[in-house]
Protein backbone atom coordinates (compact mmCIF):
# COMPACT_ATOMS: atom_id res chain seq x y z
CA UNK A 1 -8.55 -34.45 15.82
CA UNK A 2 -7.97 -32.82 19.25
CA UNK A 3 -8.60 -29.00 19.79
CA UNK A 4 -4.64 -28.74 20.46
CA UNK A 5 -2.89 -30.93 18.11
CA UNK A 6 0.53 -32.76 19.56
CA UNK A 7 3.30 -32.30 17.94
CA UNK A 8 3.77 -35.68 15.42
CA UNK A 9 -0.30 -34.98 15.00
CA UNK A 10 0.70 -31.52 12.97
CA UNK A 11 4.14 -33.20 11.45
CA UNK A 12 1.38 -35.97 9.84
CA UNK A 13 -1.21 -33.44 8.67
CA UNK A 14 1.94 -31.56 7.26
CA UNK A 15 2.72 -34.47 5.41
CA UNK A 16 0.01 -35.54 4.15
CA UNK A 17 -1.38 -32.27 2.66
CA UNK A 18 1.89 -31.06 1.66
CA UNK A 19 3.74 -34.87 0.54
CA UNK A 20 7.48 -34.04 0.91
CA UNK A 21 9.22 -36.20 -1.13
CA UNK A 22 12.58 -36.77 1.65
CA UNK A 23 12.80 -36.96 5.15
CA UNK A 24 15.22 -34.04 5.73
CA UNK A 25 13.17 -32.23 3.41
CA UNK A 26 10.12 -32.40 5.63
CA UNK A 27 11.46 -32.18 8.71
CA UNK A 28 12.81 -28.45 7.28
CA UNK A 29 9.97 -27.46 5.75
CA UNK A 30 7.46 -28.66 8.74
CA UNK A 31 10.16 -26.44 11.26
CA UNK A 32 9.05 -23.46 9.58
CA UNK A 33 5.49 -23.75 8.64
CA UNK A 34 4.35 -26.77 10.84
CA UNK A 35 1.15 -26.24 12.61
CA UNK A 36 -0.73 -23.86 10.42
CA UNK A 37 -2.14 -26.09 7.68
CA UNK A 38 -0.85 -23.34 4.94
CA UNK A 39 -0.58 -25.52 1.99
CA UNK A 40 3.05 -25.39 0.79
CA UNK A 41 5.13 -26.03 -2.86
CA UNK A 42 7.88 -28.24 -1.53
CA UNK A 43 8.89 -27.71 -5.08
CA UNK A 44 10.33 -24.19 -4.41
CA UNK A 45 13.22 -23.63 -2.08
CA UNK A 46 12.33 -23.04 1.50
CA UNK A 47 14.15 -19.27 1.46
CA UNK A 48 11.90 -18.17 -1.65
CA UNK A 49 8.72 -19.41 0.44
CA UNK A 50 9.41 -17.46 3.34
CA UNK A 51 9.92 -14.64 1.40
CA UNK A 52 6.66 -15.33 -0.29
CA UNK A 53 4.59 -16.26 2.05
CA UNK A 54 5.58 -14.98 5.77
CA UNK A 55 7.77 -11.82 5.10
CA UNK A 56 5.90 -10.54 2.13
CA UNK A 57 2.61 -10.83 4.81
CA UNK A 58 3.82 -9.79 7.75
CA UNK A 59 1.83 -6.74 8.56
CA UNK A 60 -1.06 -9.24 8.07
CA UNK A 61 0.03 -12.48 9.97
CA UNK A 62 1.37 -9.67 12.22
CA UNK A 63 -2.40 -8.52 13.03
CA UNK A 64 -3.61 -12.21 13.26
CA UNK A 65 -0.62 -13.01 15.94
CA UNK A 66 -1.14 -9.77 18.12
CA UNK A 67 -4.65 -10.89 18.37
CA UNK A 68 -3.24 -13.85 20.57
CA UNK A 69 -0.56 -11.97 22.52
CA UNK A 70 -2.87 -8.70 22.43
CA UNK A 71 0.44 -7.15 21.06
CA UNK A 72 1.50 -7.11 24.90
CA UNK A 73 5.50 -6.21 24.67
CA UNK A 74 6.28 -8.52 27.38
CA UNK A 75 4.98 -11.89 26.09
CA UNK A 76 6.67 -10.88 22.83
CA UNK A 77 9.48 -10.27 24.75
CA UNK A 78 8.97 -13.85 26.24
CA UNK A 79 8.84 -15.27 22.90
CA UNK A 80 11.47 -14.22 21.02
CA UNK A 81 13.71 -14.84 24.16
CA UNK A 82 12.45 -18.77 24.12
CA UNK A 83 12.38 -18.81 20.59
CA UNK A 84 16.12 -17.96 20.52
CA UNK A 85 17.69 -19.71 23.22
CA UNK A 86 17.59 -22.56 25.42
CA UNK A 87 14.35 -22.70 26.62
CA UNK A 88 14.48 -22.82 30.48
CA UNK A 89 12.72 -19.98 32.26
CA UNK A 90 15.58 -18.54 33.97
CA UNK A 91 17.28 -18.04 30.75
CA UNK A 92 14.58 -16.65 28.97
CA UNK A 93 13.76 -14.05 31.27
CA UNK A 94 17.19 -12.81 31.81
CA UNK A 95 17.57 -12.65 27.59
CA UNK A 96 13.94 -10.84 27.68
CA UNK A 97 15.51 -8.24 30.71
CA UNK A 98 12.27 -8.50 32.31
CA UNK A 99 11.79 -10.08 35.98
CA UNK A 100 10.76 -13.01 37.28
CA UNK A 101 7.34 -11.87 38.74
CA UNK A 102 6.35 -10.23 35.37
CA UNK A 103 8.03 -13.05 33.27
CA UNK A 104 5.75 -15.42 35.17
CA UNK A 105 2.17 -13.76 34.28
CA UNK A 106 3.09 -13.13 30.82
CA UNK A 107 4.32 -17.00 30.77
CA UNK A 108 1.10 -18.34 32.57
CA UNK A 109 -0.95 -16.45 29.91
CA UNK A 110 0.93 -17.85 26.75
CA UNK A 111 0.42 -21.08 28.04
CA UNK A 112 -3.08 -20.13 28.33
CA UNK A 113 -3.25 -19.51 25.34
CA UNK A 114 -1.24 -22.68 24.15
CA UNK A 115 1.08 -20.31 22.39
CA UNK A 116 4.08 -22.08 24.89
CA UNK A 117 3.69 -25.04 27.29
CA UNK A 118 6.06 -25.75 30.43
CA UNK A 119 8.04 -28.99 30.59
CA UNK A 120 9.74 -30.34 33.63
CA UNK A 121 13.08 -32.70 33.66
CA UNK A 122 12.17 -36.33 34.03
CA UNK A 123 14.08 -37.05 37.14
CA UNK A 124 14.91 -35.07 40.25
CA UNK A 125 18.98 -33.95 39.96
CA UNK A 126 21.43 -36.25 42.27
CA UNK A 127 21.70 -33.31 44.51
CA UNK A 128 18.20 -32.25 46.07
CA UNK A 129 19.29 -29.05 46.79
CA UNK A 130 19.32 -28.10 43.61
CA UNK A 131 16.45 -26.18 42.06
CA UNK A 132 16.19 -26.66 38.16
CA UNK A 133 14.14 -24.48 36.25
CA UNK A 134 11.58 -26.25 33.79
CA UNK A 135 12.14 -25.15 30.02
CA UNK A 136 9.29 -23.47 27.32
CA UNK A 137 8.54 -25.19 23.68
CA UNK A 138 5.88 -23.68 21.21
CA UNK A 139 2.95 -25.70 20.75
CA UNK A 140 3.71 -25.10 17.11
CA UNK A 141 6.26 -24.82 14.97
CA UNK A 142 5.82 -21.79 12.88
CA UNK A 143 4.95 -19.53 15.76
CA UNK A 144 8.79 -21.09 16.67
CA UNK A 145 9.64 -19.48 13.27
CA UNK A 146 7.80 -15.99 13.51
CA UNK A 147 9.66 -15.50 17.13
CA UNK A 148 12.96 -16.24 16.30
CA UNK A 149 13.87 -14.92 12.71
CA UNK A 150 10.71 -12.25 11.90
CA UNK A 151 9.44 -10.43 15.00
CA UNK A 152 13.03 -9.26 15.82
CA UNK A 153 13.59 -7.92 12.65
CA UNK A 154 10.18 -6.55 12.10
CA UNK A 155 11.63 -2.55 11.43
CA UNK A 156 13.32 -3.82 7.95
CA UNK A 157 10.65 -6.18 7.43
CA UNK A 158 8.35 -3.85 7.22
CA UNK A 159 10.21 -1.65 4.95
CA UNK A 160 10.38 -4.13 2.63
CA UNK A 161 13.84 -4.83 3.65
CA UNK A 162 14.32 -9.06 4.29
CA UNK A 163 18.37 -9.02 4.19
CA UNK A 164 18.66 -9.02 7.89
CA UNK A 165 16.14 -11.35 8.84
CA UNK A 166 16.96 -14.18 6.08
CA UNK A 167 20.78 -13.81 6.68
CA UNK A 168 19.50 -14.71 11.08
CA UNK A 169 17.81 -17.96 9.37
CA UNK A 170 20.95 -19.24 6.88
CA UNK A 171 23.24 -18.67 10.22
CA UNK A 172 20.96 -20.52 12.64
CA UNK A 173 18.82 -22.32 10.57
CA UNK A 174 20.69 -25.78 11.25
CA UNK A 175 20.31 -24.89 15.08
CA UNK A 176 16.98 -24.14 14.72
CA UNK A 177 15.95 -27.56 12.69
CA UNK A 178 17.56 -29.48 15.53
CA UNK A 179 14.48 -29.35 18.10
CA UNK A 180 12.19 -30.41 15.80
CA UNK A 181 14.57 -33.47 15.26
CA UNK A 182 14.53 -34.05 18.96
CA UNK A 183 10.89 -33.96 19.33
CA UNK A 184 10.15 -35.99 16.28
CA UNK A 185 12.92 -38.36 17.94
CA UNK A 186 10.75 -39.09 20.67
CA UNK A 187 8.15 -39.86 18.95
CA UNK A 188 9.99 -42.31 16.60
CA UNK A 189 11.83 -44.38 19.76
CA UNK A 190 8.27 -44.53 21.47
CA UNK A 191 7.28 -46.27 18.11
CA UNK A 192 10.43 -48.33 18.26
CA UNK A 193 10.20 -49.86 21.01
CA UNK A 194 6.42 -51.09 20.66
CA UNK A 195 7.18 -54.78 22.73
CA UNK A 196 7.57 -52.89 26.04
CA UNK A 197 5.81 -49.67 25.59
CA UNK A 198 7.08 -46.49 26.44
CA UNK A 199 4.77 -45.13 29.31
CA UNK A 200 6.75 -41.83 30.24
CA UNK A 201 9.61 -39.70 28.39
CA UNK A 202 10.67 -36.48 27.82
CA UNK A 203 14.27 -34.84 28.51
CA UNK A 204 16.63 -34.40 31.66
CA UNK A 205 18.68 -31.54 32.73
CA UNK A 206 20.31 -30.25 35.73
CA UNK A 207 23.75 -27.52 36.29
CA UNK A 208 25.59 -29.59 35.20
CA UNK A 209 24.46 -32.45 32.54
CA UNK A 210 21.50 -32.97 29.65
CA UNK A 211 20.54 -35.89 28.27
CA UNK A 212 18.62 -35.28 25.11
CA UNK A 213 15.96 -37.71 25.46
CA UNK A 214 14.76 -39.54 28.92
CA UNK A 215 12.02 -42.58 29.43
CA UNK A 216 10.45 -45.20 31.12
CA UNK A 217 9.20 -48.18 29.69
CA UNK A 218 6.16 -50.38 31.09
CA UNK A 219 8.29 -53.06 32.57
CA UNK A 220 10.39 -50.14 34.32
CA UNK A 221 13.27 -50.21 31.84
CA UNK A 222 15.60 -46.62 31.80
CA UNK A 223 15.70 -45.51 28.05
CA UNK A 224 18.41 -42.86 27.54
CA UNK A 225 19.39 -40.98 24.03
CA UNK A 226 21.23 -38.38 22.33
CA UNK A 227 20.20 -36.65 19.29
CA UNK A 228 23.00 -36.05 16.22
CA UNK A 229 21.59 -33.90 13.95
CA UNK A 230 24.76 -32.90 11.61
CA UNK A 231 25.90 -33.80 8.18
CA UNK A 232 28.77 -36.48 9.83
CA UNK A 233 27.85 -39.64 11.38
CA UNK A 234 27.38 -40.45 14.55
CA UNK A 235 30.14 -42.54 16.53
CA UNK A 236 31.26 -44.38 19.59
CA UNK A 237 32.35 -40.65 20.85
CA UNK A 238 28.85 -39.68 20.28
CA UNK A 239 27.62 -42.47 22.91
CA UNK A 240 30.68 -42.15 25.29
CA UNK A 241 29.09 -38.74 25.46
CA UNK A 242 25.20 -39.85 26.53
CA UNK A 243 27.35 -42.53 28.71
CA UNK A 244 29.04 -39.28 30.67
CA UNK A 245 25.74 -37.45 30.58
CA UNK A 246 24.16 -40.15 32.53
CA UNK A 247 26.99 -40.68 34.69
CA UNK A 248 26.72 -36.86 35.79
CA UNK A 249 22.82 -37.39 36.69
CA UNK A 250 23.67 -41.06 38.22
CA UNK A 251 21.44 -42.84 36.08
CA UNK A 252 22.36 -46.27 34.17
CA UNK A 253 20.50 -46.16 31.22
CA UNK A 254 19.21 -50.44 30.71
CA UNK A 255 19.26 -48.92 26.63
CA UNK A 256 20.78 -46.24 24.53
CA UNK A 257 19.76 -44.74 21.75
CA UNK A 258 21.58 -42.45 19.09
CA UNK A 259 19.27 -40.90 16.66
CA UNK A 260 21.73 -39.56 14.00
CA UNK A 261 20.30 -37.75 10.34
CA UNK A 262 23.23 -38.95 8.78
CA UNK A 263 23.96 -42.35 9.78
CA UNK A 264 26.96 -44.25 12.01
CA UNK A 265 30.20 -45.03 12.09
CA UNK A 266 31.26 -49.04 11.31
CA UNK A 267 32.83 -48.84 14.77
CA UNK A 268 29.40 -47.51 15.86
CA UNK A 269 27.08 -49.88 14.25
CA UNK A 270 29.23 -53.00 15.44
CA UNK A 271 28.13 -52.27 19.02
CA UNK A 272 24.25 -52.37 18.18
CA UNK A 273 22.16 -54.73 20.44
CA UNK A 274 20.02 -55.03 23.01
CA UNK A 275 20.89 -52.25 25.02
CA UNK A 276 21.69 -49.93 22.33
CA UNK A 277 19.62 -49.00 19.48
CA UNK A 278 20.62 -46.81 16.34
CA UNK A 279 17.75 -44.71 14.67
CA UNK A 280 18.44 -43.11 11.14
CA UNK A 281 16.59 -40.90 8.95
CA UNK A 282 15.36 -43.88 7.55
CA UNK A 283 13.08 -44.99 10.67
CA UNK A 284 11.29 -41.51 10.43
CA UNK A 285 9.34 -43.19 7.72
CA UNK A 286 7.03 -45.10 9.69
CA UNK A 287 5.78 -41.77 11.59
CA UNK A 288 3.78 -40.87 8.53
CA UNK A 289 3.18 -43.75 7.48
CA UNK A 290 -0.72 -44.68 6.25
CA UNK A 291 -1.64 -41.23 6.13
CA UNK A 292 -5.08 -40.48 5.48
CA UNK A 293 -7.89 -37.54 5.54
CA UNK A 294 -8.07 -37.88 8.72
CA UNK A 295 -4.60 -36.95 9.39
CA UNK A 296 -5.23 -33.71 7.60
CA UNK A 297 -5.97 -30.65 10.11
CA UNK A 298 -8.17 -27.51 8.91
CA UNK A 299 -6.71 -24.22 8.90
CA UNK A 300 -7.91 -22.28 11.58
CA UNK A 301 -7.71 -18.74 10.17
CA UNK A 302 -6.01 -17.18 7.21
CA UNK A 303 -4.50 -19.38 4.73
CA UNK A 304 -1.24 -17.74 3.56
């Protein structure tokens, strides 16, 4: 296993220590704790385990965190302010109130530290003019977690007091699961489309437009899709809406995909061909499938 795990390389050793029974289930569970091979009870609810084993700890996964950041105010800072919002630098930095020279070295040395890594839209924006900012994602998902719904409320944590911080996760928690979908959405349409091989995705964004996911197959082909993750299906609005995203960052997408958690429309699922593929939760399946031992990766550290 490599030194710095990828991202479906944790959601596999996640699933095959832990063995989540459903899809949505593990994609949850993995947003909170993935990446620190803590063996979990997917028996319990999720809210009772973070009680139990992240707030209950904190002054101790507290001291193995500042170890990384060297308890450095502006990379936590940093953190929380990706961990909360949209990702891009420019963002961040404003939400952190710190500037852009100082935002910079405290960036450079979480990346360092693979505690964030930068990622750059796939294509140039129509106008060349434009500068666009690249975005931040955690290497791993729990330190996702710690940023967004513990370290700001770490006062009351401490105390003993977990109202605040548990009542930020039930209001965002659907928002938060989302990126994880995305990102284990990439993975799935790089499996799915196996007879031209995907040789380069990632995401697009510019002032005016995202597209959720971006690639480039072997043969050259333009793979565009948008990510539904929401308890209502996805329909033909949902890809006249990737169709307008595209059209605002002139490209012309030779397929489409809609990954939706919950399914499509009849409308939707009439239009299904060539050049436009529907993923559901279903397809997740086959990225932990065969799981073995050597899917499973040692905790590094404290087991909590």
């Amino acid at each position: 296993m490599a030194k710095h795990p990828s991202f479906l390389e944790q959601f596999r050793s996640f699933c095959f220590q832990n063995k989540p029974q459903e899809l949505e289930q593990a994609l949850e569970y993995f947003s909170v704790f993935g990446g620190m091979s803590w063996g979990v009870d997917m028996s319990r609810p999720l809210d009772a385990l973070i009680e139990s084993k992240v707030l209950k700890n904190y002054t101790y996964i507290h001291g193995d965190i500042t170890k990384l950041t060297q308890s450095d105010k502006t990379s936590h800072a940093v953190l929380s302010a990706v961990a909360t919002g949209d990702g891009r630098v420019h963002s961040a930095l404003k939400r952190a109130r710190i500037s852009r020279a100082e935002g910079e070295k405290a960036i450079d040395t979480l990346c360092s530290k693979h505690l964030l890594k930068r990622e750059y839209s796939l294509e140039s924006p129509p106008n060349e003019e434009e500068k666009i900012d690249e975005k931040l994602n955690f290497n791993t998902p729990f330190m996702r977690f710690w940023f967004a719904f513990v370290s700001p409320y770490f006062k009351t944590i401490k105390e003993g007091d977990f109202k605040e911080a548990m009542e930020s996760f039930a209001n965002r928690k659907s928002e938060f699961y989302e990126l994880t979908f995305k990102k284990l959405s990439s993975e799935l349409i790089k499996k799915s489309l196996g007879d031209d091989p995907i040789v380069e995705i990632g995401s697009y964004w510019d002032r005016e437009t995202q597209i959720d996911i971006l690639a480039k197959t072997k043969s050259g082909k333009v793979v565009a899709g948008i990510c539904k993750y929401s308890n209502q299906k996805a329909k033909k609005s949902d890809l006249s809406r990737l169709q307008e995203q595209c059209r605002l960052a002139e490209l012309t997408p030779d397929i489409s995909v809609i990954v939706s958690k919950s399914g499509f429309s009849n409308e939707l699922k009439s239009l299904k061909g060539e050049d436009l593929k529907l993923l559901g939760l279903k397809n997740f399946k086959t990225l932990s499938e065969d799981l073995s031992e050597k899917d499973f990766i040692e905790c590094v550290g404290k087991k909590y």
